[in-house]
N, C-alpha and C. Protein backbone atom coordinates (compact mmCIF):
# COMPACT_ATOMS: atom_id res chain seq x y z
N UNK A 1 109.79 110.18 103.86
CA UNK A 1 109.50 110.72 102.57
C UNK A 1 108.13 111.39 102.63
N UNK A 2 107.98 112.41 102.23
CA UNK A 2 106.94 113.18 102.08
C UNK A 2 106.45 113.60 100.81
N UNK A 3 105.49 113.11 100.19
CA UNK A 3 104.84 112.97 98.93
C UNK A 3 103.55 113.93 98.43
N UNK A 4 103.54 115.34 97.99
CA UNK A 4 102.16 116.24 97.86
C UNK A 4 102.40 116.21 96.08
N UNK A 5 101.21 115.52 95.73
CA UNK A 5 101.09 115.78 93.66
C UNK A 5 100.34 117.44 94.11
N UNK A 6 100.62 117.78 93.00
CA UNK A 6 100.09 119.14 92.85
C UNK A 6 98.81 119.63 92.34
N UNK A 7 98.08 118.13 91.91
CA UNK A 7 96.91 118.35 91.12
C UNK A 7 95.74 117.97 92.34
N UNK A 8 96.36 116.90 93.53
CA UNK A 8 95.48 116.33 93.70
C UNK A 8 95.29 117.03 95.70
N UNK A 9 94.32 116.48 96.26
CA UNK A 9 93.99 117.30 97.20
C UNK A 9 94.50 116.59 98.45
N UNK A 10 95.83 115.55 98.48
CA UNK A 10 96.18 115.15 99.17
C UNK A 10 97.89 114.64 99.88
N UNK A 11 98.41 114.26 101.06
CA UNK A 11 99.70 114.18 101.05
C UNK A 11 99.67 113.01 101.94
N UNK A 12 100.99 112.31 101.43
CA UNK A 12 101.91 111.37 102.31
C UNK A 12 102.75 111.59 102.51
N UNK A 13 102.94 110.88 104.24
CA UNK A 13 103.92 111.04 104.47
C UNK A 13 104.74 109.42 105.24
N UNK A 14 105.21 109.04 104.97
CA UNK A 14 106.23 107.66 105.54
C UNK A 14 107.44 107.42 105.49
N UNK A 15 108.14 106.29 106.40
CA UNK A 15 109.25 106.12 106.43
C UNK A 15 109.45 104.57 107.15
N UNK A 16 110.58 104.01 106.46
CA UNK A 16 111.14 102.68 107.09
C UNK A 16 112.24 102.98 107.46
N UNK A 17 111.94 102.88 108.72
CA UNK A 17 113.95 102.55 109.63
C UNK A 17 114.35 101.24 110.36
N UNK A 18 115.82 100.80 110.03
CA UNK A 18 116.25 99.50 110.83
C UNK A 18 117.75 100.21 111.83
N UNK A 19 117.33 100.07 112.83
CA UNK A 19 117.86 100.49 113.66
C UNK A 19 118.74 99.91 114.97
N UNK A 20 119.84 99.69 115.21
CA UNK A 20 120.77 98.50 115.95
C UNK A 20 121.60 100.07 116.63
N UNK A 21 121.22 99.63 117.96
CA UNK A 21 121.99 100.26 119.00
C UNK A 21 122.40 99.25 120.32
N UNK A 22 123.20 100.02 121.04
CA UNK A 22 123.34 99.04 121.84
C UNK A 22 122.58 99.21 123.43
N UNK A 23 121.22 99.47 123.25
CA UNK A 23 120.76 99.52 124.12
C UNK A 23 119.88 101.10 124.39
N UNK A 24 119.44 101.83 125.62
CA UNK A 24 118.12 102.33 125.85
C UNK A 24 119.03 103.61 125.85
N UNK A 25 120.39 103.30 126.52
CA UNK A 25 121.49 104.54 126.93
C UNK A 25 121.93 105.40 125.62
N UNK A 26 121.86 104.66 124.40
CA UNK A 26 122.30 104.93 123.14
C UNK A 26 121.41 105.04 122.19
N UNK A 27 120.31 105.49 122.83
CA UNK A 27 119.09 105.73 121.59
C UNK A 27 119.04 106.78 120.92
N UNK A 28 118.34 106.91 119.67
CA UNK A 28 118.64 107.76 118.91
C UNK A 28 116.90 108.32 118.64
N UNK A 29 116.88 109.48 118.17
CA UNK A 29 115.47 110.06 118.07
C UNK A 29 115.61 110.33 116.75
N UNK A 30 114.06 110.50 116.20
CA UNK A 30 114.19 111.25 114.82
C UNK A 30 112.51 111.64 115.15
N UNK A 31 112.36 112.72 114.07
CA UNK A 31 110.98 113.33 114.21
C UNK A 31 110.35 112.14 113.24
N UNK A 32 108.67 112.88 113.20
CA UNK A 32 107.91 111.77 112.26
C UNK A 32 106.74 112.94 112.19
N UNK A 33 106.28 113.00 111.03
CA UNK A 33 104.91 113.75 110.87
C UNK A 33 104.10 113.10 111.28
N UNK A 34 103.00 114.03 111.61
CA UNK A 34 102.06 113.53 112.40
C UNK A 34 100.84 114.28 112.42
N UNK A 35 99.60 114.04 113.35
CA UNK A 35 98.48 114.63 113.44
C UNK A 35 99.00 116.59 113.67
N UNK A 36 97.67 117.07 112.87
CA UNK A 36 97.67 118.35 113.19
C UNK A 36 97.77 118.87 114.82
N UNK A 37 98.03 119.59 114.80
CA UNK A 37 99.46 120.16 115.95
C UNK A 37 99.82 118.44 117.12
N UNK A 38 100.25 117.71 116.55
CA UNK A 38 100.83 116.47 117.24
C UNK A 38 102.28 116.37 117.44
N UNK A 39 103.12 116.29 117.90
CA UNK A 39 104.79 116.41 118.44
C UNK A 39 104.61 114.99 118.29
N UNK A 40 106.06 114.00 117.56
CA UNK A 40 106.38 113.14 117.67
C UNK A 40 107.54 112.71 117.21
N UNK A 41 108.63 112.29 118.47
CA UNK A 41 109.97 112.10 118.03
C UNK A 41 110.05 110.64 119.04
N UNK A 42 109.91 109.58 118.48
CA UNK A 42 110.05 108.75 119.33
C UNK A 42 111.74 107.98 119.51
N UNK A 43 111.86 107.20 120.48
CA UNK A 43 113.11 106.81 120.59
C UNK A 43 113.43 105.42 120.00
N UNK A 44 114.43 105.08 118.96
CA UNK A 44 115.13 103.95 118.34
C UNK A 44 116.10 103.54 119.27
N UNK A 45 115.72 102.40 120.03
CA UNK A 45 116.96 101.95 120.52
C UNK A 45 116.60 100.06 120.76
N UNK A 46 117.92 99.42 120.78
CA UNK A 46 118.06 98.10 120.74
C UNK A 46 118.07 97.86 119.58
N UNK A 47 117.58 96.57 119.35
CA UNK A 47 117.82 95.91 117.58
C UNK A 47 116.42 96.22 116.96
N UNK A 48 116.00 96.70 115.54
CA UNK A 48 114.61 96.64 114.93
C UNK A 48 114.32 97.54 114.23
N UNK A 49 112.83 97.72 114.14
CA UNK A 49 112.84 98.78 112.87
C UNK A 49 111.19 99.78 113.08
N UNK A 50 111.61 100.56 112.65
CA UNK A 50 110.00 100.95 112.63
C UNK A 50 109.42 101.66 111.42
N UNK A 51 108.32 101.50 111.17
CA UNK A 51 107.57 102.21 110.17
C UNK A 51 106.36 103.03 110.27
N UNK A 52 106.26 103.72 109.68
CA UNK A 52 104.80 104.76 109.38
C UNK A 52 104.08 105.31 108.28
N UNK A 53 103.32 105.14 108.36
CA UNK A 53 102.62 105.87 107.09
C UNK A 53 101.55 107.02 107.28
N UNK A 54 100.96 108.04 106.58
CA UNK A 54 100.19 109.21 107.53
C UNK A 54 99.57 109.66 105.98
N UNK A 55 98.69 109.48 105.96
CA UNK A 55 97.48 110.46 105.11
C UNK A 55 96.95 111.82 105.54
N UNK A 56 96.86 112.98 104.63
CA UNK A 56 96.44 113.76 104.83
C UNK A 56 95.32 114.32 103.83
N UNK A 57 94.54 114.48 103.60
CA UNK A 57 93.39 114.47 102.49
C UNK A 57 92.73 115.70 102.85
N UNK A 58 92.41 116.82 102.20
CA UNK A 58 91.58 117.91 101.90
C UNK A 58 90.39 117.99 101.39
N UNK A 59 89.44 117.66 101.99
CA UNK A 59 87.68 117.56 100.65
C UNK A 59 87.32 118.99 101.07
N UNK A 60 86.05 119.19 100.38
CA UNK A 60 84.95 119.75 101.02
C UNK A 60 85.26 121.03 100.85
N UNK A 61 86.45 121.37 100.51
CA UNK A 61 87.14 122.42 101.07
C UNK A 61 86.87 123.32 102.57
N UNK A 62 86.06 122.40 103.29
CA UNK A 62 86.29 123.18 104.80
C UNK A 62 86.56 121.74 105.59
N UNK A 63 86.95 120.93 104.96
CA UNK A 63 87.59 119.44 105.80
C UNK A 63 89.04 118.88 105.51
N UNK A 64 89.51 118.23 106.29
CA UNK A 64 90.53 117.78 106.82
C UNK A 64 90.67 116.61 107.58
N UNK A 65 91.61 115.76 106.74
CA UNK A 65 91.21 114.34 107.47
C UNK A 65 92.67 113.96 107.34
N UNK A 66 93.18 113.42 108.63
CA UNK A 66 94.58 112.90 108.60
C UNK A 66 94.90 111.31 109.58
N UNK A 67 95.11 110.53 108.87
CA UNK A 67 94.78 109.38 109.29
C UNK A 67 96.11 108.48 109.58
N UNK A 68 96.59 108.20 110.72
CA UNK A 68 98.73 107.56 110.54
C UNK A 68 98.37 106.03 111.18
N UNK A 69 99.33 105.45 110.66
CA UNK A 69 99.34 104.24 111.58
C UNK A 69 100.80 104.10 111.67
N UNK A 70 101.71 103.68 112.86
CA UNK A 70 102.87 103.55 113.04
C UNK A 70 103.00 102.10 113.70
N UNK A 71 104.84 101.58 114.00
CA UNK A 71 104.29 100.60 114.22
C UNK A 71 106.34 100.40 114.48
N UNK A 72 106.36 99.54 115.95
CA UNK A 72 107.89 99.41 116.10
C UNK A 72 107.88 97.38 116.30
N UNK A 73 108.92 96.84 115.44
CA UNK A 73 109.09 95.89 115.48
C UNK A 73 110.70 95.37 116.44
N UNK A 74 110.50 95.09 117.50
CA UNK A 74 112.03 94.90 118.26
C UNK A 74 112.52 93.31 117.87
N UNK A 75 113.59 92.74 117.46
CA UNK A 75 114.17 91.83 117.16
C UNK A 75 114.93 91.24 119.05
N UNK A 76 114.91 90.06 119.09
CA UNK A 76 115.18 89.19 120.80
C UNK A 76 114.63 90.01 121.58
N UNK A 77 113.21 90.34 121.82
CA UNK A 77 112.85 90.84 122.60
C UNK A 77 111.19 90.38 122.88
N UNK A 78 111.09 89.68 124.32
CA UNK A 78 109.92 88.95 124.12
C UNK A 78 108.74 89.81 124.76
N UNK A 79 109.18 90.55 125.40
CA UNK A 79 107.71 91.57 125.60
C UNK A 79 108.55 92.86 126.30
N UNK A 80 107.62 93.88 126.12
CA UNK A 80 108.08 95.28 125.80
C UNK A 80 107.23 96.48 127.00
N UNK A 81 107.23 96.98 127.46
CA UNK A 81 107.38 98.18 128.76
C UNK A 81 106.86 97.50 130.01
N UNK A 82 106.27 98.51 130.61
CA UNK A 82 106.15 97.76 132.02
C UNK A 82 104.76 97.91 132.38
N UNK A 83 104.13 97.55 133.53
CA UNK A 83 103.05 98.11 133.77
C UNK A 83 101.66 98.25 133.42
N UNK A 84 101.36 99.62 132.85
CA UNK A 84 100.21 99.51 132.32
C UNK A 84 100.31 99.38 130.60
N UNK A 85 101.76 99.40 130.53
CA UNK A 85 102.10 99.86 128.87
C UNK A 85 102.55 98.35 128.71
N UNK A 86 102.80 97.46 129.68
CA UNK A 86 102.99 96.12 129.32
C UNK A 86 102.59 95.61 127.88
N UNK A 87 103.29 95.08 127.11
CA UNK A 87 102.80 94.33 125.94
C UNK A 87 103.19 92.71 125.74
N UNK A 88 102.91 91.69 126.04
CA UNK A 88 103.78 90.15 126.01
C UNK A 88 103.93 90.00 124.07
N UNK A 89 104.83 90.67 123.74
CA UNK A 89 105.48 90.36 122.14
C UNK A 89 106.39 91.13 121.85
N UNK A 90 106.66 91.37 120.57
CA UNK A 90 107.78 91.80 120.42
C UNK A 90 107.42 93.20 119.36
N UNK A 91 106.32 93.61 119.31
CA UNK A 91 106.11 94.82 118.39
C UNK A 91 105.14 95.30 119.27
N UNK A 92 104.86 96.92 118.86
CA UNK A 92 103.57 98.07 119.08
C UNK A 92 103.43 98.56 118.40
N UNK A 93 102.15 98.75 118.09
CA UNK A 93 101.73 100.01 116.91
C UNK A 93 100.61 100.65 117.74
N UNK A 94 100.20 101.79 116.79
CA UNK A 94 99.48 103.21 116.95
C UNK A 94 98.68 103.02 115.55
N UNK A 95 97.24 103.28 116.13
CA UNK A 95 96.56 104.56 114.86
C UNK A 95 95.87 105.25 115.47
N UNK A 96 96.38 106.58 114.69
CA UNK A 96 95.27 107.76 115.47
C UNK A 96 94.77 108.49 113.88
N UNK A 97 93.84 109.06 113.94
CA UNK A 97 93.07 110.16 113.36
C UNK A 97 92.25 110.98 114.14
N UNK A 98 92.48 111.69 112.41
CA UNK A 98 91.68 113.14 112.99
C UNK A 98 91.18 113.49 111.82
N UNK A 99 89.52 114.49 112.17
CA UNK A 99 88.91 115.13 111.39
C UNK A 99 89.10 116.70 111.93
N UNK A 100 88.68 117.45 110.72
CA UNK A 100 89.16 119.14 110.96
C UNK A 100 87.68 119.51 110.08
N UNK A 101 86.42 120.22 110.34
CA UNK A 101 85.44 121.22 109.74
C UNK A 101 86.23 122.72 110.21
N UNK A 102 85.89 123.18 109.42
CA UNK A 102 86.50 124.62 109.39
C UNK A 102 84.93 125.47 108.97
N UNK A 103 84.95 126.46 110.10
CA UNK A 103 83.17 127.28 110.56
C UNK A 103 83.20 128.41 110.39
């Protein structure tokens, strides 16, 4: 859902998904707004859900501030990638921001 009032100098954007596949072979993508020029379509697969939320705020009128936090919750699953992305639980999240001056 993507939310801009017309009076005010700012936008949201979020979404809740619960998502049951049967595995990594059968995943499903969806886009997600995100940081200024940021690409993000991550992959839903296994049992769970994920959410996001993303601020975008205008001051100053030469600033720009966009602030997301995301966040995947996997259901029977006791720890999640490999390596250096290793996590021992059963969720990950993200926050990133960004500031924009305009010169």
């Amino acid at each position: 859902m993507l939310y801009r009032p017309k009076k005010l100098p700012f936008d949201i954007a979020l979404r809740y998904a619960i998502f049951d596949t049967d595995g990594f072979d059968a995943r499903l993508y969806a886009y997600e707004y995100n940081l200024q020029n940021v690409f993000s379509i991550p992959a839903y697969f296994n049992d769970g859900s994920r959410a996001y939320i993303m601020l975008h705020w205008e001051f100053l009128k030469v600033c720009d501030l966009w602030v997301r936090y995301a966040a995947f919750q996997f259901a029977n699953e006791e720890s999640l990638g490999q390596g250096a992305e290793f996590i021992d639980g059963s969720s990950r999240s993200e926050f990133s921001m960004q500031l924009r001056i305009k010169i």
